[in-house]
C-alpha atoms as a PDB file:
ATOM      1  CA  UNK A   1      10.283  -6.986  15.190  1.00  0.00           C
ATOM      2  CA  UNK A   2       9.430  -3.208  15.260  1.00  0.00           C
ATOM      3  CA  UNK A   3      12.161  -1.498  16.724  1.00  0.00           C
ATOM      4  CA  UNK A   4      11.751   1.716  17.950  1.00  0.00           C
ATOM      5  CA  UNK A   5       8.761   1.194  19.656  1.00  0.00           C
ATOM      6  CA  UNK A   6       8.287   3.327  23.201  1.00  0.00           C
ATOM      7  CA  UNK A   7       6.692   0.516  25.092  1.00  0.00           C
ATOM      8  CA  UNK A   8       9.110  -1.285  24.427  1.00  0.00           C
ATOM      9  CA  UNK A   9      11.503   0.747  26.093  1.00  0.00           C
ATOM     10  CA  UNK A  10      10.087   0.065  29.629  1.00  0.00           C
ATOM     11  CA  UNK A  11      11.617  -3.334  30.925  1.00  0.00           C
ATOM     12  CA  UNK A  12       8.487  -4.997  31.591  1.00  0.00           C
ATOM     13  CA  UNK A  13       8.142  -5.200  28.114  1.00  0.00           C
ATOM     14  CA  UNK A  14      10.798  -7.281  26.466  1.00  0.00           C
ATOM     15  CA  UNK A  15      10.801  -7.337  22.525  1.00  0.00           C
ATOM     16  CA  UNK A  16      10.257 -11.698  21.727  1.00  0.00           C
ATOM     17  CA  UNK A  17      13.115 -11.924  19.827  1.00  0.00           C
ATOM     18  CA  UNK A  18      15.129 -11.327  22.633  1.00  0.00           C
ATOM     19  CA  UNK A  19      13.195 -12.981  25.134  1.00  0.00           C
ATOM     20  CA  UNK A  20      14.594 -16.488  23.530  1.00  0.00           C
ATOM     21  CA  UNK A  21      10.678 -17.406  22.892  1.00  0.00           C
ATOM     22  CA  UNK A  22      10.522 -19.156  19.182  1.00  0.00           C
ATOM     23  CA  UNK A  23       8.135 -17.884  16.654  1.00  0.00           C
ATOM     24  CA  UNK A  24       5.018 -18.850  16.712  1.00  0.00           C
ATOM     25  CA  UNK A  25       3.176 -20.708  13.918  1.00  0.00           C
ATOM     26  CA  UNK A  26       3.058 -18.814  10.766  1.00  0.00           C
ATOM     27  CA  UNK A  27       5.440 -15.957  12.488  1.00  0.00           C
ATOM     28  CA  UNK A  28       8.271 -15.423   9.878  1.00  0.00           C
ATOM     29  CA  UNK A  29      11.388 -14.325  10.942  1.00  0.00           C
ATOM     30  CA  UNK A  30      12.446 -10.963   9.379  1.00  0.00           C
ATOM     31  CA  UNK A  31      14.708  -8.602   9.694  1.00  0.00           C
ATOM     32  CA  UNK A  32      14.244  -5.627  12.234  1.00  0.00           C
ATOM     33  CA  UNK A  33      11.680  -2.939  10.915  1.00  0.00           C
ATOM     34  CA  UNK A  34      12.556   0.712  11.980  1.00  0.00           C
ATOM     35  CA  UNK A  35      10.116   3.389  11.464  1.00  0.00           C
ATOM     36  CA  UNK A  36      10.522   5.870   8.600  1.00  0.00           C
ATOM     37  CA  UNK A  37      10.913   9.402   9.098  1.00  0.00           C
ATOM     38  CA  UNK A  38       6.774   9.853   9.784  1.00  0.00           C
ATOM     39  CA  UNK A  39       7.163   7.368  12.378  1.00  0.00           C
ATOM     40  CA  UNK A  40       5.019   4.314  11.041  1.00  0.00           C
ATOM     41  CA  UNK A  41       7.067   1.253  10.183  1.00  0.00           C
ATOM     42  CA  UNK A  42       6.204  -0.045   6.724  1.00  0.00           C
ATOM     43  CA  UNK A  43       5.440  -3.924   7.190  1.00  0.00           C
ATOM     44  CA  UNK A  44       6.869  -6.155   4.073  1.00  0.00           C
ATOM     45  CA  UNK A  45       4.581  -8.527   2.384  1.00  0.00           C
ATOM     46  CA  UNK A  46       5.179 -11.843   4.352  1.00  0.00           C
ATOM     47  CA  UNK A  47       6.832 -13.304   0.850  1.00  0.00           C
ATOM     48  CA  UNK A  48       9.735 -11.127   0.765  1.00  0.00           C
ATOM     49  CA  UNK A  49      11.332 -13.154   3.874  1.00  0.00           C
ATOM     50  CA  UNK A  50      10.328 -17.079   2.980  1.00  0.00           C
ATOM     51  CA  UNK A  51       6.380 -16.514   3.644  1.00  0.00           C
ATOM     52  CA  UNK A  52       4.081 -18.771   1.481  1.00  0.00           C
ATOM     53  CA  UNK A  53       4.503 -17.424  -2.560  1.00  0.00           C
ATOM     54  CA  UNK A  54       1.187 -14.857  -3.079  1.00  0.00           C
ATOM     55  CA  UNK A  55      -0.291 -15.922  -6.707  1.00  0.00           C
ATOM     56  CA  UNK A  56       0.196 -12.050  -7.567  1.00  0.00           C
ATOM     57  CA  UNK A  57       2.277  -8.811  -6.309  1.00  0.00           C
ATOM     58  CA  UNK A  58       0.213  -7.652  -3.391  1.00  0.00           C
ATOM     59  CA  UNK A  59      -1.627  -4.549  -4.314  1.00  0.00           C
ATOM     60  CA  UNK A  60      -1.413  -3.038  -0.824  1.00  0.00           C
ATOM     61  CA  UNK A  61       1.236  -1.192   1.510  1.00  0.00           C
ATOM     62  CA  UNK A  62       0.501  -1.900   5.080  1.00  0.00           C
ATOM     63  CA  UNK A  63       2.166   0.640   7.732  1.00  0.00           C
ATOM     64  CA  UNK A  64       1.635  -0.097  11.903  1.00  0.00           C
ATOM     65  CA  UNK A  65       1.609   2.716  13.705  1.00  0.00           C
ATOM     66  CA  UNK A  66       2.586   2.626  17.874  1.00  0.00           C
ATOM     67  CA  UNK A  67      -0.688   3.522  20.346  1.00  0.00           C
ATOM     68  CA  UNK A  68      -0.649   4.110  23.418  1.00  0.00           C
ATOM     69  CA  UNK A  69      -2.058   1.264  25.733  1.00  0.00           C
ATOM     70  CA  UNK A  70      -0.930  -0.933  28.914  1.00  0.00           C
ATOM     71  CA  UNK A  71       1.084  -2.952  26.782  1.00  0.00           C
ATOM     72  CA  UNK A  72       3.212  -2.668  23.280  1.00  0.00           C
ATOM     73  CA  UNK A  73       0.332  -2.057  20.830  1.00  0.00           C
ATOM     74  CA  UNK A  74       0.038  -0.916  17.326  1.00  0.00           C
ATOM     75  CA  UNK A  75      -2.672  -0.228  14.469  1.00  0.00           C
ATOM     76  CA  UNK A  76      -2.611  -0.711  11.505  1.00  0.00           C
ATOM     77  CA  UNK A  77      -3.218   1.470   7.819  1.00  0.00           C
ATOM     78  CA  UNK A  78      -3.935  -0.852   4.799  1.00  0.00           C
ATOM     79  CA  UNK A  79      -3.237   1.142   1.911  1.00  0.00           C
ATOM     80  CA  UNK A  80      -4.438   0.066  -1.767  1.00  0.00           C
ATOM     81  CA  UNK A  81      -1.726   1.293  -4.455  1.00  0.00           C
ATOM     82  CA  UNK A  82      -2.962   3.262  -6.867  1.00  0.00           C
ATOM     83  CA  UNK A  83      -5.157   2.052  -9.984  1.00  0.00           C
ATOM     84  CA  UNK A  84      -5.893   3.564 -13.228  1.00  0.00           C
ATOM     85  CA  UNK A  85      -8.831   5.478 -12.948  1.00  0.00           C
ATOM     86  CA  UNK A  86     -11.947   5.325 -15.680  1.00  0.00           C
ATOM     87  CA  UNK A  87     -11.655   4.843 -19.416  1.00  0.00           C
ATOM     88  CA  UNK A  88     -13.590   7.674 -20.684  1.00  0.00           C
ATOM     89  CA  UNK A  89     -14.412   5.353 -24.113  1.00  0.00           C
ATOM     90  CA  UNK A  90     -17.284   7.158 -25.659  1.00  0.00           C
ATOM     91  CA  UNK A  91     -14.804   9.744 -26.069  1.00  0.00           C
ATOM     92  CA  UNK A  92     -11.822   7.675 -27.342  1.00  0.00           C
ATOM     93  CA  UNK A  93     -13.012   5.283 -29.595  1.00  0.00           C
ATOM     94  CA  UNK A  94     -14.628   7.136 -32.427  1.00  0.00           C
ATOM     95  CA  UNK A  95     -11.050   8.702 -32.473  1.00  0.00           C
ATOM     96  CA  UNK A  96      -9.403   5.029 -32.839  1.00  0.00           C
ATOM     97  CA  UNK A  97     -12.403   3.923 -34.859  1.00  0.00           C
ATOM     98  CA  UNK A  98     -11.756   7.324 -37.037  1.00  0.00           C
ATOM     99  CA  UNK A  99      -8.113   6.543 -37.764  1.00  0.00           C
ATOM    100  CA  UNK A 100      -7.763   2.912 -37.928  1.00  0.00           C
ATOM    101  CA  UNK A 101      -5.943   2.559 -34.536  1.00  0.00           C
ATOM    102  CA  UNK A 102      -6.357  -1.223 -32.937  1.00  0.00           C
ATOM    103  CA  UNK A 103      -8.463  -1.326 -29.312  1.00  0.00           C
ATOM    104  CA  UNK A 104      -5.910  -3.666 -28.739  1.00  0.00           C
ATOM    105  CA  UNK A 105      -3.460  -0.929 -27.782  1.00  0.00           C
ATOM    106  CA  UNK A 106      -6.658   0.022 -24.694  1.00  0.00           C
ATOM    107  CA  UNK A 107      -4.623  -2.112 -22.085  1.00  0.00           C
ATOM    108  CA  UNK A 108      -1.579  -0.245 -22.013  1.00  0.00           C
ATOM    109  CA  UNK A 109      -3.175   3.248 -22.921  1.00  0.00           C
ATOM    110  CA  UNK A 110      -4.835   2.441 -19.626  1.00  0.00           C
ATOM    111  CA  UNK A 111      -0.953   1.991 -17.537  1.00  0.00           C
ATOM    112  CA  UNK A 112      -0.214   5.287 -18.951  1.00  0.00           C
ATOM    113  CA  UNK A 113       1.364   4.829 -22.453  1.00  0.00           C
ATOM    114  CA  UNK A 114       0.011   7.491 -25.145  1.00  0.00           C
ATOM    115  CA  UNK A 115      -1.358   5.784 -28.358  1.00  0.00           C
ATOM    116  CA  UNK A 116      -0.078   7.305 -32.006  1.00  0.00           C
ATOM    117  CA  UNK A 117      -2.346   8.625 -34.573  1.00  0.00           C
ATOM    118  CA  UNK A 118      -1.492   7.800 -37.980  1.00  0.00           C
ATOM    119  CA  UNK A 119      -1.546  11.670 -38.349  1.00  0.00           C
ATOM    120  CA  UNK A 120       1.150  11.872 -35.384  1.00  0.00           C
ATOM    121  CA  UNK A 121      -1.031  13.323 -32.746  1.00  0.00           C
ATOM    122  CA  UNK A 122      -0.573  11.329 -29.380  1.00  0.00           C
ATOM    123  CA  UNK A 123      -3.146  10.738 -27.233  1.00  0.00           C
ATOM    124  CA  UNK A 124      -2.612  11.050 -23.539  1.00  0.00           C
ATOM    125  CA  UNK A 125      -3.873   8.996 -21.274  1.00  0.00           C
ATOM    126  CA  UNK A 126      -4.698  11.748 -18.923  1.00  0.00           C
ATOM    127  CA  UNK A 127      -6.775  13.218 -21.346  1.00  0.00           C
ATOM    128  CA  UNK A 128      -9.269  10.426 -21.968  1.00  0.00           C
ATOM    129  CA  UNK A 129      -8.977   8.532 -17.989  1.00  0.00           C
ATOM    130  CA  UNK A 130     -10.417  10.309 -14.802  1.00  0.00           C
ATOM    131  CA  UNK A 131      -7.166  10.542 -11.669  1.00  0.00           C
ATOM    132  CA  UNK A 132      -5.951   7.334 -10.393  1.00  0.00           C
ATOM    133  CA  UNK A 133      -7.707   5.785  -7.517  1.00  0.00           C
ATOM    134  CA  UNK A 134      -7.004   3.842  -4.058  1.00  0.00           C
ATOM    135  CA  UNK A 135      -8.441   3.334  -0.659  1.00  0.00           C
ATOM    136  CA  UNK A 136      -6.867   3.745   2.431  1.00  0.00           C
ATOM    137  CA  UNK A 137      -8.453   1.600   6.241  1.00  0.00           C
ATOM    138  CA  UNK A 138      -6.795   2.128   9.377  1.00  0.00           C
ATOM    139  CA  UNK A 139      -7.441  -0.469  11.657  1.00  0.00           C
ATOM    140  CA  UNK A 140      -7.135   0.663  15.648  1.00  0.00           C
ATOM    141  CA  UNK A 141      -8.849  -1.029  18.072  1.00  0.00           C
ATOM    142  CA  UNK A 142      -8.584  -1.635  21.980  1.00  0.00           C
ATOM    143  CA  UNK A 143      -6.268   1.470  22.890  1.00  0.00           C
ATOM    144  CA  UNK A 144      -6.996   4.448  25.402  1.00  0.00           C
ATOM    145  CA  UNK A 145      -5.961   7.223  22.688  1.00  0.00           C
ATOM    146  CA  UNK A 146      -5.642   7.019  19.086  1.00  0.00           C
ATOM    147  CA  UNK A 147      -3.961  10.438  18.909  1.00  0.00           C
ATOM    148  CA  UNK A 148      -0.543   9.348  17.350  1.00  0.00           C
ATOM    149  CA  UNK A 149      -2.770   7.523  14.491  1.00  0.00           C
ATOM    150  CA  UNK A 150      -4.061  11.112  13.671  1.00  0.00           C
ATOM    151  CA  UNK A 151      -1.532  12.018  10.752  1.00  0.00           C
ATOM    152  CA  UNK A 152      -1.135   8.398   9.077  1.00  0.00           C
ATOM    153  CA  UNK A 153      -5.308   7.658   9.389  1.00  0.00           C
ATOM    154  CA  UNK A 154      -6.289  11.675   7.918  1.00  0.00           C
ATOM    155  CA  UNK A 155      -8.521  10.958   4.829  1.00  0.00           C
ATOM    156  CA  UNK A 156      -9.640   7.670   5.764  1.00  0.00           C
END
């Protein structure tokens, strides 16, 4: 449950975990969510509370942000965490090729770990890799004003 939310504060609207309803299919019960200091509530991946096991990490934050509409509504911003950005090669590996260094070392030059020249000289990562990148959606639909999505959707 989101708690916190302003519709949810009129009594019309009473918050399903205290309504005695049970969870729906593939609802997982959680632990309450309050919203951080920006006022979006940061959503956990569903396997942190007994969801079905993800092959990998996920490689996204997702944040739900209140609307306003007739009933308790929220949208949503899917944001990708960040990933190394390009491998400027032409320019690295004569230098490797030139000192003997192994490509092999490539994968983790890429995370951000500087490779050793034989002559001492460390090359940074930042120096041969353009910024990191990610991508950001915000998902809103069926509300009368998306003003309080404003802040959390700028850039998208």
């Amino acid at each position: 449950e989101l708690h916190g939310l302003e519709a949810l504060q009129q009594p019309k609207h009473v918050p399903a975990v205290l309504s005695g309803v049970p969870p729906l299919h593939g609802e997982v019960l959680a632990p309450p969510l309050w919203p951080e200091e920006d006022g979006a509530w940061s959503v956990p991946h569903p396997t942190a509370h007994g969801g079905r096991s993800a092959p990998r990490a996920p490689k996204m934050r997702i944040r739900a942000v209140e609307m306003d509409h007739t009933v308790p509504t929220v949208g949503w911003l899917l944001e990708e965490y960040p990933r190394p950005g390009s491998l400027h090669a032409d320019r690295l590996l004569p230098l490797l090729e030139a000192h003997g260094v192994e490509k092999r070392l490539l994968g983790n030059f890429k995370l951000g770990t500087p490779i050793e020249l034989p002559t001492g000289e460390l090359l940074q990562p930042s120096d041969f890799m353009d910024p990191p990148t990610s991508r950001r959606i915000g998902l809103l639909s069926d509300t009368r004003d998306c003003s309080r999505a404003a802040a959390h959707c700028e850039g998208v």
